[in-house]
PDB file of N, CA and C in Angstrom:
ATOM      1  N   UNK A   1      68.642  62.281 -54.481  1.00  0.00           N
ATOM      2  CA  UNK A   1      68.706  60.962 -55.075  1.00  0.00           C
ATOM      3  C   UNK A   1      69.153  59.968 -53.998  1.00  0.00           C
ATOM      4  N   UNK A   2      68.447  58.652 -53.825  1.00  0.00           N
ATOM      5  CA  UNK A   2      68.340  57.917 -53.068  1.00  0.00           C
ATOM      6  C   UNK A   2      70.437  57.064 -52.811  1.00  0.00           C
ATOM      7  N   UNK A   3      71.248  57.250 -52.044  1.00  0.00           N
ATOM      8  CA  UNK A   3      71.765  56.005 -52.569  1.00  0.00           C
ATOM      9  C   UNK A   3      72.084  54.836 -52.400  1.00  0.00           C
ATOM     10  N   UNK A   4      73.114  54.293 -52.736  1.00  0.00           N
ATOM     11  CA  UNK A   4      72.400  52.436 -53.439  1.00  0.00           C
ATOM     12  C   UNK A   4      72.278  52.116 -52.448  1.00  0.00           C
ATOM     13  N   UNK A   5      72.764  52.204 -51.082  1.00  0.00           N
ATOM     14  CA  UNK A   5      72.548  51.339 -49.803  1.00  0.00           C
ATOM     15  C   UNK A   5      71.437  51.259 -49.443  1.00  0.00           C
ATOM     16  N   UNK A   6      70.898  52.304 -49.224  1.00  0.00           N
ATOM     17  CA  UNK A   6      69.598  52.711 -48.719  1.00  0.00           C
ATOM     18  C   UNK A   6      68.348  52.446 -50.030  1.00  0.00           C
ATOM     19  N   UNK A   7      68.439  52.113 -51.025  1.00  0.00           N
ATOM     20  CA  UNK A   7      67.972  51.739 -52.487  1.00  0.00           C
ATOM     21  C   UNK A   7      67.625  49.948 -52.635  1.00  0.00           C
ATOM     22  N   UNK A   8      68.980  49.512 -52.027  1.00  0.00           N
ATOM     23  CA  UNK A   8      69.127  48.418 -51.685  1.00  0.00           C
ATOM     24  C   UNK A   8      68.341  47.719 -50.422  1.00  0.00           C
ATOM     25  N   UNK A   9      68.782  48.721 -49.540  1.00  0.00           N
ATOM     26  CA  UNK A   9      68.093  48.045 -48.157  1.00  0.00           C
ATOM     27  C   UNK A   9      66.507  48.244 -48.441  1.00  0.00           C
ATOM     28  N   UNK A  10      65.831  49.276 -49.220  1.00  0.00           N
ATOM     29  CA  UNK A  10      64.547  49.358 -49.192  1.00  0.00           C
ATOM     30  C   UNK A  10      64.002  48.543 -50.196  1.00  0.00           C
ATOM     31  N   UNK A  11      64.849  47.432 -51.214  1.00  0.00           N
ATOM     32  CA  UNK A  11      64.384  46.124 -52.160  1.00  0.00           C
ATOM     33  C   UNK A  11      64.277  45.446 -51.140  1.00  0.00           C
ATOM     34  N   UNK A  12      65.312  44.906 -50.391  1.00  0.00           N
ATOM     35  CA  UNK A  12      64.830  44.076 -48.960  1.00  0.00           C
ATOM     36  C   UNK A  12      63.914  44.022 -48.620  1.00  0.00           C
ATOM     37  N   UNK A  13      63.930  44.950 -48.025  1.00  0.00           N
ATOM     38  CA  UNK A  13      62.253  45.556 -47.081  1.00  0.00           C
ATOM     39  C   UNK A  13      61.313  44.832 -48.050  1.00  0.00           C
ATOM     40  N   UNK A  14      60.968  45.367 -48.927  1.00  0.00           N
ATOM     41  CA  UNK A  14      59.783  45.076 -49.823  1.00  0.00           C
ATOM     42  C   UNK A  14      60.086  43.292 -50.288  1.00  0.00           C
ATOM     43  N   UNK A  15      60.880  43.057 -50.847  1.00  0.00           N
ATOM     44  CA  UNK A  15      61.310  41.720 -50.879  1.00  0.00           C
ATOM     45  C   UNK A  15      60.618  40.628 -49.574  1.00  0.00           C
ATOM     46  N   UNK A  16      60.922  41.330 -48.266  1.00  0.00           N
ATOM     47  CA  UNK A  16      60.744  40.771 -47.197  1.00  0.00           C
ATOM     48  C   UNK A  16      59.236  40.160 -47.099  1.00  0.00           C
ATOM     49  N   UNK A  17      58.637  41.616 -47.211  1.00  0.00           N
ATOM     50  CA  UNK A  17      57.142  41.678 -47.389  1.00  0.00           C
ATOM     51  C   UNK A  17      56.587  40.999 -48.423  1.00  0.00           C
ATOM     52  N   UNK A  18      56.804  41.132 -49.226  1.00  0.00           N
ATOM     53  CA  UNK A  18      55.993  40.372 -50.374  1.00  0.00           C
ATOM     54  C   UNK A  18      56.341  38.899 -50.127  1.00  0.00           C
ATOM     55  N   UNK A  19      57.366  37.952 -49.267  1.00  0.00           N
ATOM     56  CA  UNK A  19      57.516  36.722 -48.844  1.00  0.00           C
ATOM     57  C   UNK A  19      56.528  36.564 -48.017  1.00  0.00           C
ATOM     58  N   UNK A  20      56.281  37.502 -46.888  1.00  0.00           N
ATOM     59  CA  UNK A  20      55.715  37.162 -45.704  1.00  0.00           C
ATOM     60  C   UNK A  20      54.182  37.027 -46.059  1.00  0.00           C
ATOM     61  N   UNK A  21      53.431  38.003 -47.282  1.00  0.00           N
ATOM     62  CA  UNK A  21      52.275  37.894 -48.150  1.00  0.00           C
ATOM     63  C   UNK A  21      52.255  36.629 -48.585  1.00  0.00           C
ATOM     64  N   UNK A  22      52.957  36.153 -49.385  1.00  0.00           N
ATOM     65  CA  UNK A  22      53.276  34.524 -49.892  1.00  0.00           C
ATOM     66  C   UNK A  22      52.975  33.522 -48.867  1.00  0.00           C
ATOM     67  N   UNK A  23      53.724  33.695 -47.927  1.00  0.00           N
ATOM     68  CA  UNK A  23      53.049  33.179 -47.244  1.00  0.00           C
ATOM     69  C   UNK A  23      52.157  32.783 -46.429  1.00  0.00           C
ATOM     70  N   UNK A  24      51.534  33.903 -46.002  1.00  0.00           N
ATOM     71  CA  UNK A  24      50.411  34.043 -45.598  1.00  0.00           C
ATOM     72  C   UNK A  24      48.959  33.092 -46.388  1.00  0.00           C
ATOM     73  N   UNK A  25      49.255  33.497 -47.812  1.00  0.00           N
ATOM     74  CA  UNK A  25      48.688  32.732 -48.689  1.00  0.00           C
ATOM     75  C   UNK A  25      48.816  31.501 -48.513  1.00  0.00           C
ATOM     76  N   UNK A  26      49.344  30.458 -48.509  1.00  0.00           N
ATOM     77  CA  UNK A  26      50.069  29.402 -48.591  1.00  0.00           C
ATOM     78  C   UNK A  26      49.481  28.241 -47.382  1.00  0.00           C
ATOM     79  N   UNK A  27      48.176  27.891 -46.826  1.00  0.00           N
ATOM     80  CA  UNK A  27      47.917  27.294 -45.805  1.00  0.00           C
ATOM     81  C   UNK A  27      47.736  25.960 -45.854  1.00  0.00           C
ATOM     82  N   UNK A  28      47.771  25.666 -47.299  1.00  0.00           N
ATOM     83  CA  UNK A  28      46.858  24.278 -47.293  1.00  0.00           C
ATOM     84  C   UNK A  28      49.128  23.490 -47.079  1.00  0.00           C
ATOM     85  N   UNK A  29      48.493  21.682 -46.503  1.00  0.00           N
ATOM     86  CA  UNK A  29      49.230  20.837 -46.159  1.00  0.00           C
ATOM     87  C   UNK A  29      50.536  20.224 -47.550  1.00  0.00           C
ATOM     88  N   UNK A  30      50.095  20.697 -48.689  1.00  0.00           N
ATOM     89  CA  UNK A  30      50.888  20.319 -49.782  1.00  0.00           C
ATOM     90  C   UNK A  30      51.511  21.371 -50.126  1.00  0.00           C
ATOM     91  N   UNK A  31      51.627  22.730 -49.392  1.00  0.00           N
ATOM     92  CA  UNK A  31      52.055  23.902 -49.982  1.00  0.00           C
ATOM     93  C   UNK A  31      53.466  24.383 -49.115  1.00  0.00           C
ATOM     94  N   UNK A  32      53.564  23.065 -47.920  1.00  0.00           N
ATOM     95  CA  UNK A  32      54.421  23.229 -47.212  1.00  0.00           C
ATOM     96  C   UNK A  32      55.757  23.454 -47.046  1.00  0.00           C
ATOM     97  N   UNK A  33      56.108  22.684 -48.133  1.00  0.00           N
ATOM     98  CA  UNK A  33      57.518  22.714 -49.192  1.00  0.00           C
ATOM     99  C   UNK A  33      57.720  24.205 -49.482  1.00  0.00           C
ATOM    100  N   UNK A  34      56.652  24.916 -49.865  1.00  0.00           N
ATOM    101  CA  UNK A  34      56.652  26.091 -50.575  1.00  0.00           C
ATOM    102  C   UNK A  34      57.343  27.359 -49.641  1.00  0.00           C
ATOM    103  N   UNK A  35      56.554  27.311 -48.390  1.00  0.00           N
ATOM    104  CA  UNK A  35      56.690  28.171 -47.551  1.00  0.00           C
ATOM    105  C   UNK A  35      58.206  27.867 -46.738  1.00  0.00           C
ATOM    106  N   UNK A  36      58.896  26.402 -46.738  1.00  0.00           N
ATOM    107  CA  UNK A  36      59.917  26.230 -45.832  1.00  0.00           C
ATOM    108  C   UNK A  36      61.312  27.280 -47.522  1.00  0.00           C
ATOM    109  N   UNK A  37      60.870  26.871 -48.838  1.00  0.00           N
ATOM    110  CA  UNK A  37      62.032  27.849 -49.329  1.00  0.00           C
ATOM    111  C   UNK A  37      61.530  29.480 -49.169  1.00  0.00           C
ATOM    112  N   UNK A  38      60.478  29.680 -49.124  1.00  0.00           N
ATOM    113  CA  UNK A  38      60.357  31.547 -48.815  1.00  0.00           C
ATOM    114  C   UNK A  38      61.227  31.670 -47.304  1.00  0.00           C
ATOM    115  N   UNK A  39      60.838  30.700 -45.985  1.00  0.00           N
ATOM    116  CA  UNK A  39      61.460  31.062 -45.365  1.00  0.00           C
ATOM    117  C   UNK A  39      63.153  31.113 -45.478  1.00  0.00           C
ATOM    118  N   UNK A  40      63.575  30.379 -46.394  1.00  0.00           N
ATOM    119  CA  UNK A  40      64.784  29.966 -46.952  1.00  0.00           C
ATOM    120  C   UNK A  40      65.470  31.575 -47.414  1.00  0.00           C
ATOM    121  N   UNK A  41      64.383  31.986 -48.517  1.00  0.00           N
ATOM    122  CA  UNK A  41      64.602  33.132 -49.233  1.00  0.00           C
ATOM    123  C   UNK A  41      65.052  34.249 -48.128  1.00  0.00           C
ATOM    124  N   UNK A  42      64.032  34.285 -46.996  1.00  0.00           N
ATOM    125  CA  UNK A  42      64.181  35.505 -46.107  1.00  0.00           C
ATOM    126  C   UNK A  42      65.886  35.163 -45.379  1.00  0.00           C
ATOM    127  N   UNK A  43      66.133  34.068 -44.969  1.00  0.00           N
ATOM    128  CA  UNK A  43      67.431  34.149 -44.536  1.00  0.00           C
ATOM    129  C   UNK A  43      68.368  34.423 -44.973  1.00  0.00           C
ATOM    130  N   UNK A  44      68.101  34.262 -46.475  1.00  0.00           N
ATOM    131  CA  UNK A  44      69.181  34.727 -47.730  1.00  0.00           C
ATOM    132  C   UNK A  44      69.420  35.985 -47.548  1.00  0.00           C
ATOM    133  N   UNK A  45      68.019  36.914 -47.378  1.00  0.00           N
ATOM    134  CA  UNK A  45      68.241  37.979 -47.285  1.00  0.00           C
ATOM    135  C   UNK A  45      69.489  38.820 -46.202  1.00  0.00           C
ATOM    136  N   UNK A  46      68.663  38.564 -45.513  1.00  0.00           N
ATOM    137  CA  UNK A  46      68.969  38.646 -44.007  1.00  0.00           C
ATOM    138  C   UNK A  46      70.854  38.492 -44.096  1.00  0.00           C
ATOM    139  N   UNK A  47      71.484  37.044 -44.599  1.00  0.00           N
ATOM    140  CA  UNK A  47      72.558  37.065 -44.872  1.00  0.00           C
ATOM    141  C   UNK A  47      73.214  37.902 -45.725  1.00  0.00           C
ATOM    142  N   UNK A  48      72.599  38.388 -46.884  1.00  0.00           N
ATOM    143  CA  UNK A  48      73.310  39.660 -47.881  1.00  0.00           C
ATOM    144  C   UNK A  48      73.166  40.860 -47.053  1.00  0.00           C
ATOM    145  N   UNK A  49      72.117  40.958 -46.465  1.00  0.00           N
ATOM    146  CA  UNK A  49      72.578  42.368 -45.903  1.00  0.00           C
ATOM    147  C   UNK A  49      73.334  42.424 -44.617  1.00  0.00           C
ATOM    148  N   UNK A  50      73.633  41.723 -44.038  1.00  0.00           N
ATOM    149  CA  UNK A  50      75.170  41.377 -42.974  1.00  0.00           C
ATOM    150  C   UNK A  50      76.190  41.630 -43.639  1.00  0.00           C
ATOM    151  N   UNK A  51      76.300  41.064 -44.922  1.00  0.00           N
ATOM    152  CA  UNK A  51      77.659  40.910 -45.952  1.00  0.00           C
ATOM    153  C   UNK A  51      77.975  42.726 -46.613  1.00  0.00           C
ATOM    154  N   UNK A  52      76.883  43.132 -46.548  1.00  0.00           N
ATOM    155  CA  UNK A  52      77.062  44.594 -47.248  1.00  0.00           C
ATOM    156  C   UNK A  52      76.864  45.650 -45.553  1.00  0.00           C
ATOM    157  N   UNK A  53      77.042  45.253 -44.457  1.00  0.00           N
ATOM    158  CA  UNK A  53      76.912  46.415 -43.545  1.00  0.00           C
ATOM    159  C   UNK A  53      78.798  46.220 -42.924  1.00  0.00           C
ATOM    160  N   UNK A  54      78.817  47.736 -42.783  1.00  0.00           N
ATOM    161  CA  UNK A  54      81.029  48.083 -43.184  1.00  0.00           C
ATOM    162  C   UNK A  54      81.126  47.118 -40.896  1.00  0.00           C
ATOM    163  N   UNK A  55      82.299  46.488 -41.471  1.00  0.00           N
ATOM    164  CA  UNK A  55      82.391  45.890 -39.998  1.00  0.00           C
ATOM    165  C   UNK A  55      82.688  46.828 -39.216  1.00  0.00           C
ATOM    166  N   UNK A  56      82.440  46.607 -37.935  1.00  0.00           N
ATOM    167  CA  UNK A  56      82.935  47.740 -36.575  1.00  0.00           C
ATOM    168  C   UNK A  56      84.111  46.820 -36.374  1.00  0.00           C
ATOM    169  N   UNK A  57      85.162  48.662 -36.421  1.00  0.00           N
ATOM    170  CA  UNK A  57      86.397  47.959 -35.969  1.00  0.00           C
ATOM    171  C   UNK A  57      86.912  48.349 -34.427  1.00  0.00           C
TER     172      UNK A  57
END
């Protein structure tokens, strides 16, 4: 059985991907707005999983 860290880190992953699909989609000049919060979203990410990795002491 998987656990949650690694459960967690692999929603990321996929999370990640399915943004980067989004955007990919996303070319035309009015959709621009759209793509600056996905990139928004990915930093979010990026920041929760800093917050959940144990600090080096």
């Amino acid at each position: 059985m998987p656990t949650l860290p690694s459960v967690s880190d692999q929603r990321h992953s996929e999370a990640e991907r399915l943004i980067e699909v989004a955007r990919g989609l996303l070319d035309r000049p009015e959709e621009e707005m759209v793509v600056n919060y996905l990139d928004h979203a990915i930093e979010a990410l990026h920041m929760i999983g800093e917050d959940r990795r144990p600090a080096l002491v």
